[in-house]
PDB file of N, CA and C in Angstrom:
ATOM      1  N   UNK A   1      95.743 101.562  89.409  1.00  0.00           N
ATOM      2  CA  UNK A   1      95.591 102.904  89.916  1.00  0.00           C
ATOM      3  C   UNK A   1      96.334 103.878  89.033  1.00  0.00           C
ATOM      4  N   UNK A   2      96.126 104.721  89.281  1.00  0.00           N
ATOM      5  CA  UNK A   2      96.671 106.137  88.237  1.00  0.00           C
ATOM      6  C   UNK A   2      96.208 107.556  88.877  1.00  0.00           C
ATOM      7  N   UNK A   3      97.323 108.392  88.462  1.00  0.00           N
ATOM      8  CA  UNK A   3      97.301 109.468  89.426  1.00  0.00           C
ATOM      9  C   UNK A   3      95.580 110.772  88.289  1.00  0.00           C
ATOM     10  N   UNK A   4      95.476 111.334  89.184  1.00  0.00           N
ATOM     11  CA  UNK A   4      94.323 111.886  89.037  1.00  0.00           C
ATOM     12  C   UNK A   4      94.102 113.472  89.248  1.00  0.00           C
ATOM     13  N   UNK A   5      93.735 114.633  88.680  1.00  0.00           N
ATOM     14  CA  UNK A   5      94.036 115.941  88.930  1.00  0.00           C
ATOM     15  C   UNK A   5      92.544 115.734  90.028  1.00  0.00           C
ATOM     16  N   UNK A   6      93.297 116.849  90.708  1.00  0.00           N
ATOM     17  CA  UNK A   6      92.075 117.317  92.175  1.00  0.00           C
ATOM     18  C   UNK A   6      92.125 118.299  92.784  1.00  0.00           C
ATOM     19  N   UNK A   7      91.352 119.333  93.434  1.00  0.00           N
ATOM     20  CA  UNK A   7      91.947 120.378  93.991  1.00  0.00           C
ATOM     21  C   UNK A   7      92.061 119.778  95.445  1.00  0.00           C
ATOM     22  N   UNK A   8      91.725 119.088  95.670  1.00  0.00           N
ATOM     23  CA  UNK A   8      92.424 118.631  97.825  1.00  0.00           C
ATOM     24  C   UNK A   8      94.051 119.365  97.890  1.00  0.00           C
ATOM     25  N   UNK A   9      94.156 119.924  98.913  1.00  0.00           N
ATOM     26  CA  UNK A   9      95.466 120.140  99.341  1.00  0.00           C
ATOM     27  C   UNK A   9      95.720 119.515 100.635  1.00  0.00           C
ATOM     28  N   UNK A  10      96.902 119.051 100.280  1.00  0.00           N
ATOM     29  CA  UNK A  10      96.854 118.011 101.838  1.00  0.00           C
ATOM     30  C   UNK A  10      97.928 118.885 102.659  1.00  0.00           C
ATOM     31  N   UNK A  11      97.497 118.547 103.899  1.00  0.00           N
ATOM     32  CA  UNK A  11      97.917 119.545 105.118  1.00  0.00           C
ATOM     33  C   UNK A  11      98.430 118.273 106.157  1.00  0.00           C
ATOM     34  N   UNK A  12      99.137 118.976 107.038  1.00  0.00           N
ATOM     35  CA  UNK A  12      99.856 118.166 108.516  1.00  0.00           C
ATOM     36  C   UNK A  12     100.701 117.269 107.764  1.00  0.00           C
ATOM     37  N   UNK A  13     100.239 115.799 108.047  1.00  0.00           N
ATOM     38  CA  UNK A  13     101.346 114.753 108.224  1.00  0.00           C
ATOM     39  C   UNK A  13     101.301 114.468 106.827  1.00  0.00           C
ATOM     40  N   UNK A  14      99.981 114.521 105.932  1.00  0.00           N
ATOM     41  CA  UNK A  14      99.735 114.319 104.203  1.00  0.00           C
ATOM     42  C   UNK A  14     100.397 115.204 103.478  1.00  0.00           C
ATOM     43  N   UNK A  15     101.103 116.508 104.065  1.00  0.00           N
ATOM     44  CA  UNK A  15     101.801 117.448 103.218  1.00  0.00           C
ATOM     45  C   UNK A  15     103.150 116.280 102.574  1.00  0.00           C
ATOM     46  N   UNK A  16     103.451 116.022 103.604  1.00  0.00           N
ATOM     47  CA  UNK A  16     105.098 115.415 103.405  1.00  0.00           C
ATOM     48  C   UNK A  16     105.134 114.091 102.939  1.00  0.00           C
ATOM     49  N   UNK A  17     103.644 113.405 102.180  1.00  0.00           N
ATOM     50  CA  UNK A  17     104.107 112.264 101.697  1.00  0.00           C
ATOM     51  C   UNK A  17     104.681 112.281 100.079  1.00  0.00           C
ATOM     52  N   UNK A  18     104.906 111.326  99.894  1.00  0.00           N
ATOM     53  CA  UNK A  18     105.585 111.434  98.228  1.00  0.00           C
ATOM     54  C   UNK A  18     104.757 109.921  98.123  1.00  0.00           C
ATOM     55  N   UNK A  19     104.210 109.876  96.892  1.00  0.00           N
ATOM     56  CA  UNK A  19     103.337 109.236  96.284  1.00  0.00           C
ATOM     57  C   UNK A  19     104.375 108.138  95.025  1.00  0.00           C
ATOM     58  N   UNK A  20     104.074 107.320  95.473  1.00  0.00           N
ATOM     59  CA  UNK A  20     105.184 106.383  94.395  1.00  0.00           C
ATOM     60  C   UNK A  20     104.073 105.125  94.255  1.00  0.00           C
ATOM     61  N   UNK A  21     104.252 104.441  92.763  1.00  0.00           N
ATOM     62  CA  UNK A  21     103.338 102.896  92.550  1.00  0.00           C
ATOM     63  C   UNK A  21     104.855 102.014  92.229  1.00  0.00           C
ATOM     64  N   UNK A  22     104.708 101.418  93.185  1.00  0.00           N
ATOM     65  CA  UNK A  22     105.719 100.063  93.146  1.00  0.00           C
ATOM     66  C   UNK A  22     104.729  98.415  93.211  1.00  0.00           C
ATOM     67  N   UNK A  23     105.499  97.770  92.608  1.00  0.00           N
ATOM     68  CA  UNK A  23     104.797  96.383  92.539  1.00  0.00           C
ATOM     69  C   UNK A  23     104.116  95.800  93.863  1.00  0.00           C
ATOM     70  N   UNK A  24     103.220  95.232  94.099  1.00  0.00           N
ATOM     71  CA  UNK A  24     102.535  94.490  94.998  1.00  0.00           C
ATOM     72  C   UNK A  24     103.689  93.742  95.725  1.00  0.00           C
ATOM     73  N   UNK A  25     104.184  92.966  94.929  1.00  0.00           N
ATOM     74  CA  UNK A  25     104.827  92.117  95.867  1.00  0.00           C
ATOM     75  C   UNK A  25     106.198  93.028  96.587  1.00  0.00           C
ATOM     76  N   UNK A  26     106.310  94.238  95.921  1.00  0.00           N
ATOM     77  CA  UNK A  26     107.198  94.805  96.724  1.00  0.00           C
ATOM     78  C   UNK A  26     106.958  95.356  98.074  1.00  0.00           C
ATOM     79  N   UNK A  27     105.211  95.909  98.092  1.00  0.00           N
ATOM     80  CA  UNK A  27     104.694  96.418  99.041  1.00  0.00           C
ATOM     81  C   UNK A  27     104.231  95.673 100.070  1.00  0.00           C
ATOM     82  N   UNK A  28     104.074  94.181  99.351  1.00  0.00           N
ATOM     83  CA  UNK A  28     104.026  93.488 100.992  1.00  0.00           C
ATOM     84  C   UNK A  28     105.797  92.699 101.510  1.00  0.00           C
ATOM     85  N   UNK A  29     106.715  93.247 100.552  1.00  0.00           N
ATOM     86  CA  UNK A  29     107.810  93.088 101.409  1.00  0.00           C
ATOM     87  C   UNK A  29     108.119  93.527 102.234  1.00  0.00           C
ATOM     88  N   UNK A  30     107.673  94.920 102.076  1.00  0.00           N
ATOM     89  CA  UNK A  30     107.843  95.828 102.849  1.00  0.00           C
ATOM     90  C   UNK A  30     106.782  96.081 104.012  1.00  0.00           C
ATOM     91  N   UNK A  31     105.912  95.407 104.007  1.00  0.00           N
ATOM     92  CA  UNK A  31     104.949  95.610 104.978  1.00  0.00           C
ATOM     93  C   UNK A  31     105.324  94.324 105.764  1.00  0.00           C
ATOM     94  N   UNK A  32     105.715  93.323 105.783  1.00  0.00           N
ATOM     95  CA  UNK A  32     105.988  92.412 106.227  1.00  0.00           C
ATOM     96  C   UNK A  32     107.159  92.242 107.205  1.00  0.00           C
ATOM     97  N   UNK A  33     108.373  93.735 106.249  1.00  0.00           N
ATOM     98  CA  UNK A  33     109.168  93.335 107.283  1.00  0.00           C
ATOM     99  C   UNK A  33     109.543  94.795 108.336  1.00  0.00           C
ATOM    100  N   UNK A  34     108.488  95.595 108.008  1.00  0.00           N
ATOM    101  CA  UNK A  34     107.887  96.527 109.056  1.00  0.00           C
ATOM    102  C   UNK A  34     108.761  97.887 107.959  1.00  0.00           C
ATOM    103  N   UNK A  35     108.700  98.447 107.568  1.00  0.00           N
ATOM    104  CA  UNK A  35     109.216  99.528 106.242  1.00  0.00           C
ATOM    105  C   UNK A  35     107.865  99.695 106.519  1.00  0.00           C
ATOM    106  N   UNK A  36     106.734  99.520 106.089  1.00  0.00           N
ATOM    107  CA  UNK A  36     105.161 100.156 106.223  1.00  0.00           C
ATOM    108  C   UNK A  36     104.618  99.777 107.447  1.00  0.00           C
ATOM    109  N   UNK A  37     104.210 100.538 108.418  1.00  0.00           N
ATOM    110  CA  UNK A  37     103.975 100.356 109.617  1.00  0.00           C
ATOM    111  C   UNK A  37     102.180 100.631 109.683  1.00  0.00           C
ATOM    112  N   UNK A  38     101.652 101.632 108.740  1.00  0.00           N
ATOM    113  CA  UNK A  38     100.372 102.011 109.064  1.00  0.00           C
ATOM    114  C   UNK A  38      99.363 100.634 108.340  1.00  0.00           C
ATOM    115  N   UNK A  39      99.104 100.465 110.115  1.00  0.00           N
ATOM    116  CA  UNK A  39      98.009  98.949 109.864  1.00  0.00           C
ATOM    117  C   UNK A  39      96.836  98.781 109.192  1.00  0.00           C
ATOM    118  N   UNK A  40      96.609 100.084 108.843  1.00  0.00           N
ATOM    119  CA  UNK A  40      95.555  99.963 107.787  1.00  0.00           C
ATOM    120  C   UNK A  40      95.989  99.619 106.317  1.00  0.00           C
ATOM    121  N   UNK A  41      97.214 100.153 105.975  1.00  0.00           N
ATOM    122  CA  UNK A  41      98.169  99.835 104.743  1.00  0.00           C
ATOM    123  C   UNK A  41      98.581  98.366 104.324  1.00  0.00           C
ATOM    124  N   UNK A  42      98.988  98.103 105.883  1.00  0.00           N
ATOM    125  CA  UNK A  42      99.296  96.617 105.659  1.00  0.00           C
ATOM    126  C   UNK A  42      97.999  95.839 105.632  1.00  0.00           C
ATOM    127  N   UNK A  43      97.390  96.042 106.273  1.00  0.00           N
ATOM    128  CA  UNK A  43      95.925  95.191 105.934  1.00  0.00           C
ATOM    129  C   UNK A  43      95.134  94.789 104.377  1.00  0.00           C
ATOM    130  N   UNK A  44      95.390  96.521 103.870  1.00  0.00           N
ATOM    131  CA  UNK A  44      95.203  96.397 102.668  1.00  0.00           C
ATOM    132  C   UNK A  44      95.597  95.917 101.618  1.00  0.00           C
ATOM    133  N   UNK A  45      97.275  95.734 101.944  1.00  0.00           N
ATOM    134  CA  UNK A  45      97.976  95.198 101.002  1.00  0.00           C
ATOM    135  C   UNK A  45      98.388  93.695 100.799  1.00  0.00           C
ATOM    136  N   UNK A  46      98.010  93.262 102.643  1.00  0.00           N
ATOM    137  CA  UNK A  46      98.280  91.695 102.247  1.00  0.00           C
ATOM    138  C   UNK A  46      96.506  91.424 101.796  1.00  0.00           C
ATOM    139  N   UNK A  47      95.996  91.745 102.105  1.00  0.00           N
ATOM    140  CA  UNK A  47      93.988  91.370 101.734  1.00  0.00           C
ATOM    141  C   UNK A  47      94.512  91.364  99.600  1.00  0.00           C
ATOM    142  N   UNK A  48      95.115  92.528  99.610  1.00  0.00           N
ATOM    143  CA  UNK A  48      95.203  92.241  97.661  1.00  0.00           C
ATOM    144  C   UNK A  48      96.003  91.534  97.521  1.00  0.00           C
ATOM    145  N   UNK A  49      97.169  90.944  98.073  1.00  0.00           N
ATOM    146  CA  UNK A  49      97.866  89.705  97.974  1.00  0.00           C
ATOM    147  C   UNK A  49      97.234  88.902  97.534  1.00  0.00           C
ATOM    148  N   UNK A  50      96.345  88.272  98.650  1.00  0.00           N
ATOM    149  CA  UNK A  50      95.983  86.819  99.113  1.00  0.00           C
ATOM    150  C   UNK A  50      94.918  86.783  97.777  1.00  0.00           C
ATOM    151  N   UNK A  51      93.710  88.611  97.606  1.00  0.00           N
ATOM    152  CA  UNK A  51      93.202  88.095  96.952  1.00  0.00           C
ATOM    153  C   UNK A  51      93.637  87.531  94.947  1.00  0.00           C
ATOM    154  N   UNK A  52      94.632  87.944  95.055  1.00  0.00           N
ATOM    155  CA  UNK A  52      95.668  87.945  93.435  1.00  0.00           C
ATOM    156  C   UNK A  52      96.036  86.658  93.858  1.00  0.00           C
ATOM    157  N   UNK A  53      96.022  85.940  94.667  1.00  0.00           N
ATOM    158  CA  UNK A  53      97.369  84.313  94.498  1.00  0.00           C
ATOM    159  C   UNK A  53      96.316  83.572  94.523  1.00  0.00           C
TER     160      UNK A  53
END
């Protein structure tokens, strides 16, 4: 992934995120031990786990 110019402006709860690329296996540490709570996130991230091992 790689960041990308766009005109979207994100509003409400998307104003206040901060956008960071950390390693896979960091992101399902963190999803695992509840640090990422949105179940669509974690879904996604252990599904690219399983499919990389």
């Amino acid at each position: 992934l790689e960041k990308i110019d766009h005109d979207y402006v994100r509003s409400g709860e998307e104003a206040d995120l901060e956008m960071r690329f950390i390693p896979l296996a960091t992101a399902v540490e963190a999803a695992i031990s509840g640090k990422i709570r949105n179940q669509i996130a974690v879904t996604a991230l252990l599904a690219a786990y399983v499919a990389r091992s």
